[in-house]
Protein backbone atom coordinates (compact mmCIF):
# COMPACT_ATOMS: atom_id res chain seq x y z
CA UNK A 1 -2.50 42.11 -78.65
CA UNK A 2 -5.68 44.94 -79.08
CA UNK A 3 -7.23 42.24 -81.61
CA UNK A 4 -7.24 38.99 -79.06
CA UNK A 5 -8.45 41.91 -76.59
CA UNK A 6 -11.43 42.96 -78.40
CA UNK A 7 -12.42 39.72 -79.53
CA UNK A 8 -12.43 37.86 -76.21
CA UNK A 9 -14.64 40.94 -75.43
CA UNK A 10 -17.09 40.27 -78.29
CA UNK A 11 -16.76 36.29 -76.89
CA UNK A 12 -17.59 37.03 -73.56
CA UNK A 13 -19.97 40.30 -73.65
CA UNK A 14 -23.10 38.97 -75.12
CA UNK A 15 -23.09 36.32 -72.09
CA UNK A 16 -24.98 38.95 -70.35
CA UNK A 17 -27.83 39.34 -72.90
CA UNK A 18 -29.31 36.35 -70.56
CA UNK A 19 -29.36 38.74 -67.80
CA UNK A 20 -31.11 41.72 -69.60
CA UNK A 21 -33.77 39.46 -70.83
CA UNK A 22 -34.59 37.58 -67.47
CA UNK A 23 -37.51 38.35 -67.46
CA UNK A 24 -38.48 36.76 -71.13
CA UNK A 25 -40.07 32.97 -70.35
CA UNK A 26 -37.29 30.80 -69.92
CA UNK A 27 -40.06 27.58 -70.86
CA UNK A 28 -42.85 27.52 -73.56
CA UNK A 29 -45.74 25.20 -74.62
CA UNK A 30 -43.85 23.02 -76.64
CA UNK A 31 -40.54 22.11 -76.36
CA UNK A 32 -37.05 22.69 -78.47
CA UNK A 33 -35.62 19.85 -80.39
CA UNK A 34 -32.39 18.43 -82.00
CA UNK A 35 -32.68 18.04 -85.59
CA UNK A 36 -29.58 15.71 -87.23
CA UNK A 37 -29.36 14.98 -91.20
CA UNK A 38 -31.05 18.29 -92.50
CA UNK A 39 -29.05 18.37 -95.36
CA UNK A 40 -25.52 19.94 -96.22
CA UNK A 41 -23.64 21.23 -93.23
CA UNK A 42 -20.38 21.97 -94.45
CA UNK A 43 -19.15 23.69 -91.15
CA UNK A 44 -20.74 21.35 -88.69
CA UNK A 45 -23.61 23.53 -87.07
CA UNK A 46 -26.11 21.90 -84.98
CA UNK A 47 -29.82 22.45 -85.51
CA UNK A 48 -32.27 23.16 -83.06
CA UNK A 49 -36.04 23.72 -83.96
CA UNK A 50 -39.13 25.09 -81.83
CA UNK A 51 -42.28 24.32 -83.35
CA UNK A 52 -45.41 25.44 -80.90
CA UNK A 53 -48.24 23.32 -80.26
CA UNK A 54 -50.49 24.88 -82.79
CA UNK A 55 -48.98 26.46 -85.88
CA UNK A 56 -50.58 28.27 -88.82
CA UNK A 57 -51.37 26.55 -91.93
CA UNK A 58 -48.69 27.29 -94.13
CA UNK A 59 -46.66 28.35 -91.15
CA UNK A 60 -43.76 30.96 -91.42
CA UNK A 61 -40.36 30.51 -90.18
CA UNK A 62 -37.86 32.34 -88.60
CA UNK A 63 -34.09 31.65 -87.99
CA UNK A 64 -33.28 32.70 -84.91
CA UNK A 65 -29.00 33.16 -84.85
CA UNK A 66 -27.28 33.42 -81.29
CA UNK A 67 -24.49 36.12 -80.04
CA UNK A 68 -20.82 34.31 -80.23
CA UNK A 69 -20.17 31.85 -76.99
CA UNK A 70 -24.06 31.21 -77.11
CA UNK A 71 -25.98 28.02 -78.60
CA UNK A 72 -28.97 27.72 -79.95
CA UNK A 73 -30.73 26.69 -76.67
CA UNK A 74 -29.30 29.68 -74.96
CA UNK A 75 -30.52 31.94 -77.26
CA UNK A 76 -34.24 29.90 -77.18
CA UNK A 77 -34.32 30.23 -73.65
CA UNK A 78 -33.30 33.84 -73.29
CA UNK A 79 -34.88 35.54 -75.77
CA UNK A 80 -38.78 35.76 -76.52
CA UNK A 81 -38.75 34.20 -80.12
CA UNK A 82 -40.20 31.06 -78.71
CA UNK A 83 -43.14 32.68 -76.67
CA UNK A 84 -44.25 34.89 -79.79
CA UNK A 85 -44.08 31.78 -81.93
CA UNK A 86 -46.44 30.27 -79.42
CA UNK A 87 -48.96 33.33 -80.08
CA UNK A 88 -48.42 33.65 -83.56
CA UNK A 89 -48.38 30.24 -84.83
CA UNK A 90 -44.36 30.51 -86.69
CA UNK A 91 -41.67 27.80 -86.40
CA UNK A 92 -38.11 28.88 -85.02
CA UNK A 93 -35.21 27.73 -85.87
CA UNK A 94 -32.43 28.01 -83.69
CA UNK A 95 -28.57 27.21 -85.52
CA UNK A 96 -25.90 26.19 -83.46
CA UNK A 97 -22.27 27.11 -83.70
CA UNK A 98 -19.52 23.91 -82.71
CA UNK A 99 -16.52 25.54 -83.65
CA UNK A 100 -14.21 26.99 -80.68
CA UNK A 101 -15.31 30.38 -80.24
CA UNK A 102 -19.38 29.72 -80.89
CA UNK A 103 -18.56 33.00 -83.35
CA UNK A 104 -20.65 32.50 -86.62
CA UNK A 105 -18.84 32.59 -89.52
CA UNK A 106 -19.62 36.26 -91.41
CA UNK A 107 -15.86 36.44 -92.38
CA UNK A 108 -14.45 34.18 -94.68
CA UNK A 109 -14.93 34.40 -98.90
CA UNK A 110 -16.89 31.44 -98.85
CA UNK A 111 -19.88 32.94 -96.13
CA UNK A 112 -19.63 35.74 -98.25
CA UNK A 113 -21.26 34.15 -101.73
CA UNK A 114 -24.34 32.31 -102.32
CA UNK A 115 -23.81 28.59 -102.36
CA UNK A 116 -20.29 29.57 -101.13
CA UNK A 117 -20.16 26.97 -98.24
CA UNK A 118 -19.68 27.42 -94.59
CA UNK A 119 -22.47 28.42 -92.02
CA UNK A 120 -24.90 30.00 -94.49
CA UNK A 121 -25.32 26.56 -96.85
CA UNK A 122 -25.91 25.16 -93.20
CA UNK A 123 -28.28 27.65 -92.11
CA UNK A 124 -30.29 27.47 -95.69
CA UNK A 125 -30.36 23.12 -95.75
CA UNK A 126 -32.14 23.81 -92.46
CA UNK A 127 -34.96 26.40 -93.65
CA UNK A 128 -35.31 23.69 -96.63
CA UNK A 129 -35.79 21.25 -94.01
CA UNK A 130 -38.73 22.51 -92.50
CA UNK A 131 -40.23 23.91 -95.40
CA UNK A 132 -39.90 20.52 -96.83
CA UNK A 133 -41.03 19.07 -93.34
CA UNK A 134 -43.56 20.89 -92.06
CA UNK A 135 -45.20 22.55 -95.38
CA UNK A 136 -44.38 25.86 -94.36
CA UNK A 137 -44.39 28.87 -96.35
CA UNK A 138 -41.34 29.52 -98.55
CA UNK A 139 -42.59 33.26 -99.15
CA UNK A 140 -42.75 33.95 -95.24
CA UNK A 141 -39.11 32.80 -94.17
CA UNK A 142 -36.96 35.32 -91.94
CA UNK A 143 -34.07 35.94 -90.13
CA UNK A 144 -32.74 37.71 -86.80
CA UNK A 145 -29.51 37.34 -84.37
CA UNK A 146 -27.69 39.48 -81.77
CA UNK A 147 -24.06 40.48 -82.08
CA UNK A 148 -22.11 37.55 -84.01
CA UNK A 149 -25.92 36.32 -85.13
CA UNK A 150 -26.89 39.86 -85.67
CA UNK A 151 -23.80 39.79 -88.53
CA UNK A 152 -25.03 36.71 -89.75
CA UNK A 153 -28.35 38.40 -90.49
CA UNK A 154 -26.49 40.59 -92.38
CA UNK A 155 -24.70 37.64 -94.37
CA UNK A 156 -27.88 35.96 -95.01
CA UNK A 157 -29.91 38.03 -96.56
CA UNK A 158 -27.01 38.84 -98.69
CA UNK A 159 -26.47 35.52 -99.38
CA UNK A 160 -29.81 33.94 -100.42
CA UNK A 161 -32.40 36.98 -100.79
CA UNK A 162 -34.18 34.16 -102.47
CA UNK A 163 -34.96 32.33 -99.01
CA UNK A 164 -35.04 35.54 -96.87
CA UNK A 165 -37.57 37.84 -97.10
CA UNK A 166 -36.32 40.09 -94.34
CA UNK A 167 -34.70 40.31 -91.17
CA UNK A 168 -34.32 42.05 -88.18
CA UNK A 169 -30.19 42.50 -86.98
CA UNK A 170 -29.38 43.67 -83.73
CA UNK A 171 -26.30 44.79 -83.15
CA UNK A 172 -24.39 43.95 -86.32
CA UNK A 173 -22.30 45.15 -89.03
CA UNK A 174 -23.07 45.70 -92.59
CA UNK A 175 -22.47 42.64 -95.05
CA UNK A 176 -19.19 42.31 -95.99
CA UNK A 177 -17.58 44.42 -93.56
CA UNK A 178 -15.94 41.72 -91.44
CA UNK A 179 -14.55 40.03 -94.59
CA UNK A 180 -11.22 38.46 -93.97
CA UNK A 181 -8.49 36.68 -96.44
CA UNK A 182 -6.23 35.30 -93.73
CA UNK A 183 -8.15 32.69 -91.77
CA UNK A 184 -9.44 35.17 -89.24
CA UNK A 185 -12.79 35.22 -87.70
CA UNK A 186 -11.61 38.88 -86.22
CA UNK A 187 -12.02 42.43 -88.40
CA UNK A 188 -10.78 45.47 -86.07
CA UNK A 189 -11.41 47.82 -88.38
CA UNK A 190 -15.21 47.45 -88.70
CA UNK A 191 -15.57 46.62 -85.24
CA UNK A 192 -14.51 49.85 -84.81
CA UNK A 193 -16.23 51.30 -87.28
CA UNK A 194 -13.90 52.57 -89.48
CA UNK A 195 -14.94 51.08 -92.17
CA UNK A 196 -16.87 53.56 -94.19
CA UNK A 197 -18.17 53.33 -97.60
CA UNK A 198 -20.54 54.62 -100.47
CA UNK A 199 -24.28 53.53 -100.44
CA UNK A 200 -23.32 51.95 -103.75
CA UNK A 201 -19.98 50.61 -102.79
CA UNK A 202 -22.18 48.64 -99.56
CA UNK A 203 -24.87 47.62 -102.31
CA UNK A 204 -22.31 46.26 -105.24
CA UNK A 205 -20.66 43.81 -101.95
CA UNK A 206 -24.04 42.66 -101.66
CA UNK A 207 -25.31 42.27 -105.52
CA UNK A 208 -21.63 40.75 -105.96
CA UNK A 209 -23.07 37.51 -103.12
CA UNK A 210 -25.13 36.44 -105.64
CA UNK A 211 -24.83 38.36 -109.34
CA UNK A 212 -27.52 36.63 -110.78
CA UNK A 213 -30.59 37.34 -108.99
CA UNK A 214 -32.83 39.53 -110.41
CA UNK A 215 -35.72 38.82 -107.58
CA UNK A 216 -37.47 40.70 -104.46
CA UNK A 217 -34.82 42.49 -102.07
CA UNK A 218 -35.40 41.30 -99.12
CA UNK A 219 -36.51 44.03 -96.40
CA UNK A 220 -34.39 44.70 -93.19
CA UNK A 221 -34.76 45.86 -89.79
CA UNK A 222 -31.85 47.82 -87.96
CA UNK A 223 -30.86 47.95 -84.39
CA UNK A 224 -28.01 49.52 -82.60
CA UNK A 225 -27.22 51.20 -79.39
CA UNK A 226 -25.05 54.49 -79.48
CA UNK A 227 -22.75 52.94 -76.86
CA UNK A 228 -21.89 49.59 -78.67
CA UNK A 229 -18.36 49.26 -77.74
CA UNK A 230 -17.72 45.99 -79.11
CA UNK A 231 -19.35 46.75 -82.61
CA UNK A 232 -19.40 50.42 -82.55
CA UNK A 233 -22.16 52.42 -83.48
CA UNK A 234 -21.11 54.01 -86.87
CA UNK A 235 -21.62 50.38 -88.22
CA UNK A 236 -25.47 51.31 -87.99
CA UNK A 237 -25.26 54.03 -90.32
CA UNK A 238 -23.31 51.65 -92.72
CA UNK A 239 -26.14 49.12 -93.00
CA UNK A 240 -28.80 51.92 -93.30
CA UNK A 241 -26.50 52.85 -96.69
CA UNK A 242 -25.90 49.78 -97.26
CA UNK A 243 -29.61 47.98 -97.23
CA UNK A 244 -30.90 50.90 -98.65
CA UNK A 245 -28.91 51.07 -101.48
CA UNK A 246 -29.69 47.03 -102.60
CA UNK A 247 -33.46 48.14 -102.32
CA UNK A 248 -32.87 51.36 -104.48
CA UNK A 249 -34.67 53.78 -102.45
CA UNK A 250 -32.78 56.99 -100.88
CA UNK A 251 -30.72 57.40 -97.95
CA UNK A 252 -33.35 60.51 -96.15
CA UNK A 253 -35.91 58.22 -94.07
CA UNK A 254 -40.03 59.01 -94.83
CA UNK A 255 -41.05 59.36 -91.22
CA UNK A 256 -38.89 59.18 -88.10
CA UNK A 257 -40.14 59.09 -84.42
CA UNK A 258 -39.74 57.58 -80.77
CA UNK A 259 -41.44 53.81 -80.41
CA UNK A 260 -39.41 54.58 -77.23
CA UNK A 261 -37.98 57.47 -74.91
CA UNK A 262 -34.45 56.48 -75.53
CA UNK A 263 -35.21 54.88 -78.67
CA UNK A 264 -34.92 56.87 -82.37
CA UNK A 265 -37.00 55.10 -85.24
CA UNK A 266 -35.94 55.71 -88.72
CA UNK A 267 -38.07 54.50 -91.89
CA UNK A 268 -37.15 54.00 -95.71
CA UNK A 269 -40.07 53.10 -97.81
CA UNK A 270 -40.31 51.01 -101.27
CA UNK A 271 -44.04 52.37 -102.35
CA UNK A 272 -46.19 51.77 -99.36
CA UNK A 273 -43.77 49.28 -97.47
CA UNK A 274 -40.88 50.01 -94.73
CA UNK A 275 -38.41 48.82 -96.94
CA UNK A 276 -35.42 49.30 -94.20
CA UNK A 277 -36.01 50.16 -90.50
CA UNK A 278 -33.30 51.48 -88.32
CA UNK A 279 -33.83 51.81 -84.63
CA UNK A 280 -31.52 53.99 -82.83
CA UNK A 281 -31.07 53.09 -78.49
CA UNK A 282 -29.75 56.34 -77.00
CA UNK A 283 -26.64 54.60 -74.90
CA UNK A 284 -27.79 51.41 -75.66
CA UNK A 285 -24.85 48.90 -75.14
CA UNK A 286 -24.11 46.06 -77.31
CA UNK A 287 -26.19 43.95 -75.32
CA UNK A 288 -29.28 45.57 -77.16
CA UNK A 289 -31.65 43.45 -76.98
CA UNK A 290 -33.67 43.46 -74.47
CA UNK A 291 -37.49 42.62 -73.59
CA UNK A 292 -39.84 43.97 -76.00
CA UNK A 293 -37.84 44.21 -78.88
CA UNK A 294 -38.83 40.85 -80.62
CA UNK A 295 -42.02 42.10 -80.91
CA UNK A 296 -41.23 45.06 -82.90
CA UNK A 297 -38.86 42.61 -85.13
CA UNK A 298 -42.10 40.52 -84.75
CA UNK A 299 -44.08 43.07 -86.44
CA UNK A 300 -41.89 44.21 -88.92
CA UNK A 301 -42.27 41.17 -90.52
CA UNK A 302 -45.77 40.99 -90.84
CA UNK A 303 -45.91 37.75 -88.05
CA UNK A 304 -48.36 39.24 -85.98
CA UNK A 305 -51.36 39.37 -87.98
């Protein structure tokens, strides 16, 4: 069956993102830790949280959302999220899928509404938690993943742009576009990228999360690689609309240029701030992220200074 195919590949392909970050510290100043009763979990996620010897007053945090078959501790360890919190003084928090497939839930009609249930309500009780724990600051609170965490970026900002300010999604799909009925965690149609839509028809799935806010869009950074062939490269284009759209701005970037040889930066301004990034990897796979990345997600959200 193409569908068990391609999602066994999606399982099993982002095991080698360890390998193409080897050479990010595998062991930081302070050390990750299990967190248990951090509030409502209705789908049974583990929390794990990195908090670096010395933090900022006020610190910010960032939820950190691993690749499907991955853990929180996997993506700690192989990744650099931990090592720039060390610099910059932010708290990471690292969610942990238990279900069978370690796929984050990005599908179903209740990850796909604010207060809906599932992974999200999870993900949210544990930003609450350290905010509540750790006084950090509820207007610097972010998001980021890879692949099935790089959806979930998608899902969360969607979902509560009144906890996220912005995020940085690497290798994801638009929100909404893996949106099943039936029980499945699988969409083979936007994995493919046939899934096409309006800037406005993108922007009413994600005003439709959460109809009554009226607040701050939250801000979003876009990667993809032109050679995803797991979650294929016209879903870039479709968050670009998509994120765009919910800010109100238009769909012809301000400035673009090359952060990177291979590497095509696109930027969409609200007044004097990037409102939406995209960052284009000339045959980039879907294991996109790589060293040096995080920094640039780092960045975009104002972290580093």
């Amino acid at each position: 069956m193409v569908r068990g195919k391609m999602f066994r590949r999606l399982l099993a392909v982002p095991l080698v993102a360890a390998a193409l970050v080897a050479g990010a510290p595998s062991a930081s100043a302070a050390s990750l830790t299990r967190v248990t009763n951090f509030g409502a979990n209705p789908s049974n996620l583990q929390m794990y949280l990195y908090v670096p010897n010395t933090v900022k007053p006020r610190p910010a945090v960032l939820v950190a959302v691993h690749y499907c078959t991955g853990s929180g501790p996997a993506f700690h360890a192989n990744t650099e999220f931990a090592r720039l919190a060390d610099r910059y003084g932010f708290i990471v928090v690292y969610p942990s899928v238990t279900r069978a497939g370690k796929c984050f839930d990005v599908a179903s009609p209740q990850a796909l509404r604010h207060d809906g249930g599932s992974d999200p309500v999870g993900i949210v009780s544990m930003v609450r938690y350290v905010l509540q724990r750790y006084d950090a600051d509820a207007g610097r609170v972010f998001a980021t993943g890879h692949s099935s965490g790089g959806m979930m970026t998608n899902v969360l900002l969607g979902d509560y742009p009144d906890v996220f300010k912005a995020g940085a999604a690497f290798a994801g799909v638009p929100f909404g576009c893996f949106a099943t009925t039936d029980g499945s965690e699988w969409n083979s149609q936007c994995a493919n990228g046939q899934i096409i839509k309006s800037p406005q028809q993108w922007g009413n799935l994600v005003r439709g999360a959460y109809p009554g806010y009226t607040g701050t869009k939250p801000r979003m950074q876009l990667w993809h690689g032109t050679a995803d062939d797991v979650l294929r490269y016209p879903n870039f284009a479709e968050e670009i609309k998509q994120w765009t759209n919910v800010a109100g701005i238009g769909q012809s970037p301000a400035t673009t240029d090359r952060p990177q040889p291979s590497w095509t930066r696109t930027r969409y301004p609200l007044g004097s701030t990037v409102q939406v990034e995209g960052i284009s990897v000339q045959g980039g796979p879907h294991n996109v992220l790589v060293n040096g990345m995080a920094q640039y997600a780092i960045d975009f959200f104002g972290l580093s200074r």
